[in-house]
Protein backbone atom coordinates (compact mmCIF):
# COMPACT_ATOMS: atom_id res chain seq x y z
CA UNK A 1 2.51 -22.38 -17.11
CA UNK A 2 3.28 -21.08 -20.46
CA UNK A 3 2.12 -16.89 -20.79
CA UNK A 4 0.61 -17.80 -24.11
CA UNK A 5 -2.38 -18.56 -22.57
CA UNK A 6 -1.78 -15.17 -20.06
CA UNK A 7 -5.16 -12.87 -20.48
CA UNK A 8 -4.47 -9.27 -19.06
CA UNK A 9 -8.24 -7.46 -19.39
CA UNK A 10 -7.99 -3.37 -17.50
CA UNK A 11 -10.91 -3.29 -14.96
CA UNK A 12 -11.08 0.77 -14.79
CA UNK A 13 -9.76 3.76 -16.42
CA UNK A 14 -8.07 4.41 -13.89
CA UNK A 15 -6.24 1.76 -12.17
CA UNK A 16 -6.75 -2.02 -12.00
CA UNK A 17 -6.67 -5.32 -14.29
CA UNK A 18 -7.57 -8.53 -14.44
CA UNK A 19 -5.26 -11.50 -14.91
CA UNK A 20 -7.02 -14.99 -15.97
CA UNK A 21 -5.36 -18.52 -17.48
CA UNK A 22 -2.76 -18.31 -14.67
CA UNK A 23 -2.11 -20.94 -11.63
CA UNK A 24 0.49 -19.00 -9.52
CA UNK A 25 1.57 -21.77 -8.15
CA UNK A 26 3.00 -22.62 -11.58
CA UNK A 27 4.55 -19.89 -13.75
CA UNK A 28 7.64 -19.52 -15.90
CA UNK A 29 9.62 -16.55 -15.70
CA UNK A 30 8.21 -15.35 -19.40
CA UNK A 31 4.73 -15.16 -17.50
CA UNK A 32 5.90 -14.07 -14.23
CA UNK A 33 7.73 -10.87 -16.12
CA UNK A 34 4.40 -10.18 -17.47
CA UNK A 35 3.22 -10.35 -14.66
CA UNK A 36 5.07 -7.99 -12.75
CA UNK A 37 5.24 -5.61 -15.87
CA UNK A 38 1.24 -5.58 -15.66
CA UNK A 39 1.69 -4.94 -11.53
CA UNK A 40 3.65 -1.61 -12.46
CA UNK A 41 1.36 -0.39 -15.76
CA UNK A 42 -1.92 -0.84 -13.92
CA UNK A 43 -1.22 -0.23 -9.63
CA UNK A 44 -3.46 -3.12 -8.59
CA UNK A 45 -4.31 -6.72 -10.27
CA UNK A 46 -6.77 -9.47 -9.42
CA UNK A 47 -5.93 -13.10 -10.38
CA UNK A 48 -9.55 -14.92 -9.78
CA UNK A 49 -9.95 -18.95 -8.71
CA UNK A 50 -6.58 -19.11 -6.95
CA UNK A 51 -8.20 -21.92 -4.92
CA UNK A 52 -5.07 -24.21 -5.62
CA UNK A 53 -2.84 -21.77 -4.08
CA UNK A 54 -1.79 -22.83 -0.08
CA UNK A 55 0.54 -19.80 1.85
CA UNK A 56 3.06 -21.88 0.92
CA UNK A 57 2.87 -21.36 -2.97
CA UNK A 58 1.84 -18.12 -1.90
CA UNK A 59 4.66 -17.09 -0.30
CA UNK A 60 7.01 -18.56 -2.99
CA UNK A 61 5.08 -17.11 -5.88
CA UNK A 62 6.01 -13.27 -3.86
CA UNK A 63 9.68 -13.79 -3.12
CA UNK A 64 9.93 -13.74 -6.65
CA UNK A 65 9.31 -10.15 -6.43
CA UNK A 66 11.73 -9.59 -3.72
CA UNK A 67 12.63 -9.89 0.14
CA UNK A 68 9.42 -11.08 1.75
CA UNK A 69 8.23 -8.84 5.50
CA UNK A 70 7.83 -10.45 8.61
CA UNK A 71 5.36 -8.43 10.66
CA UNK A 72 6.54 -8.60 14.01
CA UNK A 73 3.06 -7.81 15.50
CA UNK A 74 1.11 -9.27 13.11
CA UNK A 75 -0.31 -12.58 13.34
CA UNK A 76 1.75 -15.04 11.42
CA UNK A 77 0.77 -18.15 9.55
CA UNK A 78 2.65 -20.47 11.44
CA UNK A 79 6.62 -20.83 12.75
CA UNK A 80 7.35 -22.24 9.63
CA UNK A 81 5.97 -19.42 7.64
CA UNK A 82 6.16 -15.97 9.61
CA UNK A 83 5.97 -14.19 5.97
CA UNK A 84 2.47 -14.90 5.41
CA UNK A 85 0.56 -13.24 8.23
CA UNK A 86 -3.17 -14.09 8.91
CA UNK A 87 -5.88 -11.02 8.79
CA UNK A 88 -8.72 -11.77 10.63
CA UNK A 89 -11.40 -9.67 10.67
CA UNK A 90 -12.75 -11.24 14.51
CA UNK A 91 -9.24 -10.22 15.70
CA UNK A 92 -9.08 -6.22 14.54
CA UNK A 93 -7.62 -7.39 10.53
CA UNK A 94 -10.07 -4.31 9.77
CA UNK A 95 -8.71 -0.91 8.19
CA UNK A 96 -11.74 0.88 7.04
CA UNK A 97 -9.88 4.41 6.42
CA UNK A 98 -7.36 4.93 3.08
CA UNK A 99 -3.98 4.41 3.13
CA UNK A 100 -0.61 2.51 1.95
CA UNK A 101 0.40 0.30 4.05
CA UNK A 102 3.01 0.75 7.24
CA UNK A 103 4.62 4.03 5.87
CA UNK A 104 5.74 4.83 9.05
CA UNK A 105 9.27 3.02 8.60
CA UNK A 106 12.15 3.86 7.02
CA UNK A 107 11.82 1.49 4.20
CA UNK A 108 7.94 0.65 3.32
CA UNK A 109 6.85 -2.82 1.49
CA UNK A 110 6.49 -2.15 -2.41
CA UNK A 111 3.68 -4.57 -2.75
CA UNK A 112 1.20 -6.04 -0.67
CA UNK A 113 -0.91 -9.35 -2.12
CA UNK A 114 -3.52 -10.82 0.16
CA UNK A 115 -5.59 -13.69 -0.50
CA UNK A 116 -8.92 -14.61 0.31
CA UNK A 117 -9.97 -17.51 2.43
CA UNK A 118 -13.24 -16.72 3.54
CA UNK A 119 -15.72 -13.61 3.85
CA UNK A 120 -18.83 -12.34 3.77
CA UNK A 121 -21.21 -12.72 0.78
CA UNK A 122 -21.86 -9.37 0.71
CA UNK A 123 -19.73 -6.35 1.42
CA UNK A 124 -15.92 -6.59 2.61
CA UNK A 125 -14.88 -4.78 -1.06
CA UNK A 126 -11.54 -2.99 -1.12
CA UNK A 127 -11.28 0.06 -2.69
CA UNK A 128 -7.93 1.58 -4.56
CA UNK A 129 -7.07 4.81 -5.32
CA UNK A 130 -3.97 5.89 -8.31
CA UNK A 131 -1.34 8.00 -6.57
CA UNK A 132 0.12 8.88 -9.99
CA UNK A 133 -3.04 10.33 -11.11
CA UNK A 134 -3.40 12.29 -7.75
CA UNK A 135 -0.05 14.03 -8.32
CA UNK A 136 -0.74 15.07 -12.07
CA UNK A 137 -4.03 16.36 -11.60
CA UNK A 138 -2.51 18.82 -9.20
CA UNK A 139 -1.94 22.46 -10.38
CA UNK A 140 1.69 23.07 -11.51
CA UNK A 141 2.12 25.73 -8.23
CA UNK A 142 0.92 22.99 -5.94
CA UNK A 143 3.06 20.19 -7.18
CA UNK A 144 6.57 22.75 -7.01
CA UNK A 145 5.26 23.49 -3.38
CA UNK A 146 5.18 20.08 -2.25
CA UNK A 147 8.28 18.97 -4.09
CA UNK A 148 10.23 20.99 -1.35
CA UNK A 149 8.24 19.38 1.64
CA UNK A 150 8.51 16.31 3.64
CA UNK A 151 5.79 14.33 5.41
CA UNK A 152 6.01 12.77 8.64
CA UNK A 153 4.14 9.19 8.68
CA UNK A 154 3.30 8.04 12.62
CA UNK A 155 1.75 4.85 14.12
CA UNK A 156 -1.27 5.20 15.61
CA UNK A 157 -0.30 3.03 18.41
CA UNK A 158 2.62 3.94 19.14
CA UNK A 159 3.85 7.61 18.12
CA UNK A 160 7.40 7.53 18.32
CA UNK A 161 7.80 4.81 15.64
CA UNK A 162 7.59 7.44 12.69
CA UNK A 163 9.45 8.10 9.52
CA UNK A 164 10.18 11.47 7.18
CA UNK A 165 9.57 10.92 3.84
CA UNK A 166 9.15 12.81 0.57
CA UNK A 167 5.64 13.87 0.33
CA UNK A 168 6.31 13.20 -3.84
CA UNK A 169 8.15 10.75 -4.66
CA UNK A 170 9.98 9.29 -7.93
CA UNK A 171 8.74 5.60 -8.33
CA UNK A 172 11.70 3.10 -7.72
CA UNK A 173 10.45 0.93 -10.79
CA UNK A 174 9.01 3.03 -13.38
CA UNK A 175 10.81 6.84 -12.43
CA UNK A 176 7.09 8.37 -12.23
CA UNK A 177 6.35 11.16 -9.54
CA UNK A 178 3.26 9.93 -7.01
CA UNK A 179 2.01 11.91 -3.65
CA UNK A 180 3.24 10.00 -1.42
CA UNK A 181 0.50 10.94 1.49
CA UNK A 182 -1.91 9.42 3.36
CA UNK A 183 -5.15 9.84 5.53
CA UNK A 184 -3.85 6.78 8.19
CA UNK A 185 -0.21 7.24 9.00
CA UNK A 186 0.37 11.05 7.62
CA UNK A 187 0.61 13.49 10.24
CA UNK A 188 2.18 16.34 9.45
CA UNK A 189 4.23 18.80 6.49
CA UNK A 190 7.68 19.30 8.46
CA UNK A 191 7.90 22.77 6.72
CA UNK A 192 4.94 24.01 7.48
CA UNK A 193 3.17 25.64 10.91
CA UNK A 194 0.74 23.36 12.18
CA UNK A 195 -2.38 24.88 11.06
CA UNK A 196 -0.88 25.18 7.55
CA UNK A 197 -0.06 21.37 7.56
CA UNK A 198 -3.43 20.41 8.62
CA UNK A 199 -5.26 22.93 5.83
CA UNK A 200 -3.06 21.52 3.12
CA UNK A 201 -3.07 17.25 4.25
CA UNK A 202 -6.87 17.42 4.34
CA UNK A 203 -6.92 18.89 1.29
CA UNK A 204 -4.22 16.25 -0.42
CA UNK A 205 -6.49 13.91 1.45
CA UNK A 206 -9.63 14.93 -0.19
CA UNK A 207 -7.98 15.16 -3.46
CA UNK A 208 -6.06 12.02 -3.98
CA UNK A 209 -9.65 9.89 -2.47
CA UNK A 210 -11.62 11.24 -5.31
CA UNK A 211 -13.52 8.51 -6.72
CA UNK A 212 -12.13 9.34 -10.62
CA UNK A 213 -8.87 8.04 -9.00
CA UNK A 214 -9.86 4.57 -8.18
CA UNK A 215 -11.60 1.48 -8.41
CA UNK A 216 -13.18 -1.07 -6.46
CA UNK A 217 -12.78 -4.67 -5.78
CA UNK A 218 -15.41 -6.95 -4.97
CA UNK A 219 -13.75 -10.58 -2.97
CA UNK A 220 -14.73 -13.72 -4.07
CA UNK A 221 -13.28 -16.69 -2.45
CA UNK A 222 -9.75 -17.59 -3.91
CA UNK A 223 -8.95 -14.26 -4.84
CA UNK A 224 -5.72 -13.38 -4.86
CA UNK A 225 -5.30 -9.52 -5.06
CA UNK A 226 -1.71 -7.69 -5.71
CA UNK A 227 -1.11 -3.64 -5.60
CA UNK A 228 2.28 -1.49 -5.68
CA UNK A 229 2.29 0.32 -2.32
CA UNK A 230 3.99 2.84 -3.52
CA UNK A 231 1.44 4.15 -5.73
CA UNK A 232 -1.67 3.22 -4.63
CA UNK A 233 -3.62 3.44 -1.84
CA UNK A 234 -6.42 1.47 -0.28
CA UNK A 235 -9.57 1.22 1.88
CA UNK A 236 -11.07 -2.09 3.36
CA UNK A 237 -14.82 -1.48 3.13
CA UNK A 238 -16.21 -2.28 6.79
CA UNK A 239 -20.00 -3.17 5.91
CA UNK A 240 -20.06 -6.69 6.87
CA UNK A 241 -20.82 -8.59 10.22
CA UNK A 242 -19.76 -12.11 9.08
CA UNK A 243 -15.99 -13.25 9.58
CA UNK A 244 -13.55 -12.44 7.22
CA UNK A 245 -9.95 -13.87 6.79
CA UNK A 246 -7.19 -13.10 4.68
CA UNK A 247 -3.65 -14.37 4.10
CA UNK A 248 -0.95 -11.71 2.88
CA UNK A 249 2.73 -11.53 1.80
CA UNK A 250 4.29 -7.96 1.23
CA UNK A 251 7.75 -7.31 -0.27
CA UNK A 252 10.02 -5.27 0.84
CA UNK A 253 11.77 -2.59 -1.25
CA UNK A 254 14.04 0.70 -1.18
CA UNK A 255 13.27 3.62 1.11
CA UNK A 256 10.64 6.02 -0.90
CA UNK A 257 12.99 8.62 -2.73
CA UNK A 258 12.71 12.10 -3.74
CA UNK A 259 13.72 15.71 -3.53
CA UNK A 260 14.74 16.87 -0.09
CA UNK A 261 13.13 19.41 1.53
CA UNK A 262 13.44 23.03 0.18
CA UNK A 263 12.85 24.78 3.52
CA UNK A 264 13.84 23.88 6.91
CA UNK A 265 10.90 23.74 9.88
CA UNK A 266 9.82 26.07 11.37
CA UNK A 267 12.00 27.66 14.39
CA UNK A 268 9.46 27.40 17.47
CA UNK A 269 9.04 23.80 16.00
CA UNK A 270 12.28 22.69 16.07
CA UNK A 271 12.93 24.24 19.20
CA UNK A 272 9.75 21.91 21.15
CA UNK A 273 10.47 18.92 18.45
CA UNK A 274 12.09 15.87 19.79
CA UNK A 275 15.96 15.35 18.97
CA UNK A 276 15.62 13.42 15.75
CA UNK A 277 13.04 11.16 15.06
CA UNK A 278 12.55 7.55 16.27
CA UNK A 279 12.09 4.32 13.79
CA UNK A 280 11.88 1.07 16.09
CA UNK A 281 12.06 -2.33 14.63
CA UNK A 282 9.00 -4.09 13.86
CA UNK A 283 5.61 -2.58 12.60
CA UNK A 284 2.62 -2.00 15.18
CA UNK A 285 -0.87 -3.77 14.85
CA UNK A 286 -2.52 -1.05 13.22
CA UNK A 287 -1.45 -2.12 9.66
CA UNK A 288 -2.22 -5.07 9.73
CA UNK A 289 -5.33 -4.99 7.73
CA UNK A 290 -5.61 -4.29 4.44
């Protein structure tokens, strides 16, 4: 498909657009470089009436972006196709609090696209919120602080498959700074006590969630949905009982880079802290959803 025909309309002031006249399982690479242009300027994009598009075409369409994930512990779409994994909402593909997805490795997917199969009439949105805009609308003292600290990401499930990273980070694609925390898989400030940590995450929390910061998505079957998970975060509204199923691809990318820490930990902290920190193969079930 020629990108002649390629309609690129913002959705919000703050993040979001909406891409119409495309088939993705038929682009040349004119339209898929606008495409992935658009990805970058606006965080998240919705291309409407993919009905056309199998995992198959789905999957092909996101290699073009890179390296596709296999999630170990997700459910995959078959044997033939372990890069398109299946979220289910009967089978826990639920994630009803915000975050970016499986930061708890060393090297985090970039993007994550799902596509709708089937849900509810009503309810099931996703909501996004713009980690650029959550870093610049922090005061100037605030921003140097955090430049000099790290955050440790954790699975819920399974605690010793965590990662450090740069709580800002410089964008591997465009060079702009994002906060780089988040409410799921965020556990602690390494250079900070405890109780400081937890006073200044909820208040990052808090701060980057602010409605101003996002937008909202509301499914419709054949969606297919695309966001950079490096500067973005989301939240799958839970208000709906009826079954809802995705299918997703994610890319893989660099590991999130920025300043190193400023400050080392805290003594009693490093004294009690395990020998180094642990980062198994594989992702646990926990972020799955999206």
């Amino acid at each position: 498909m020629s990108c002649s025909n390629l309609k690129i309309e913002r959705i919000s002031h703050s993040l979001g657009a909406r891409v119409s006249n495309v088939d993705l399982n038929h682009i040349d690479d004119a339209t898929f470089e606008l495409i992935r242009e658009a990805l970058y300027e606006h965080l998240m994009l919705v291309f409407p009436d993919q009905h056309d598009l199998e995992p198959e075409g789905h999957a092909r369409f996101m290699a073009r972006f890179g390296e596709l994930v296999v999630h170990a512990h997700a459910d995959q779409y078959s044997d033939a196709l372990p890069q398109v994994c299946v979220l289910n909402s009967e089978t826990g593909g639920r994630a009803d609090v915000w975050h970016s997805d499986v930061t708890y490795i060393e090297k985090p997917p970039i993007i994550t696209c799902p596509r709708l199969v089937y849900g509810p009439e009503v309810g099931g949105e996703t909501m996004f919120a713009n980690m650029y805009l959550a870093y610049e609308q922090l005061s100037q003292p605030l921003r140097e602080l955090l430049d000099g600290l790290s955050a440790l990401h954790s699975s819920t499930i399974d605690p010793d498959m965590c990662w450090e990273h740069p709580s800002i980070i410089d964008h591997h694609h465009t060079g702009k700074r994002a906060l780089y925390v988040n409410r799921l898989f965020t556990t602690s400030l390494r250079q900070l006590r405890p109780e400081e940590s937890r006073v200044l995450l909820d208040y990052l929390y808090q701060h980057s969630e602010q409605p101003e910061f996002g937008t909202r998505h509301r499914w419709s079957k054949g969606d297919v949905v695309m966001w950079d998970n490096r500067a973005a975060l989301h939240y799958a509204v839970g208000d709906y009982d009826e079954p809802r199923m995705l299918h997703r691809c994610m890319v893989h990318g660099p590991a999130p880079r920025g300043n190193p820490p400023r400050w080392q930990r805290p003594a009693k902290m490093r004294a009690s802290s395990k020998a180094g920190l642990i980062a198994r193969s594989g992702e646990s079930r926990e972020a799955i959803s999206g």
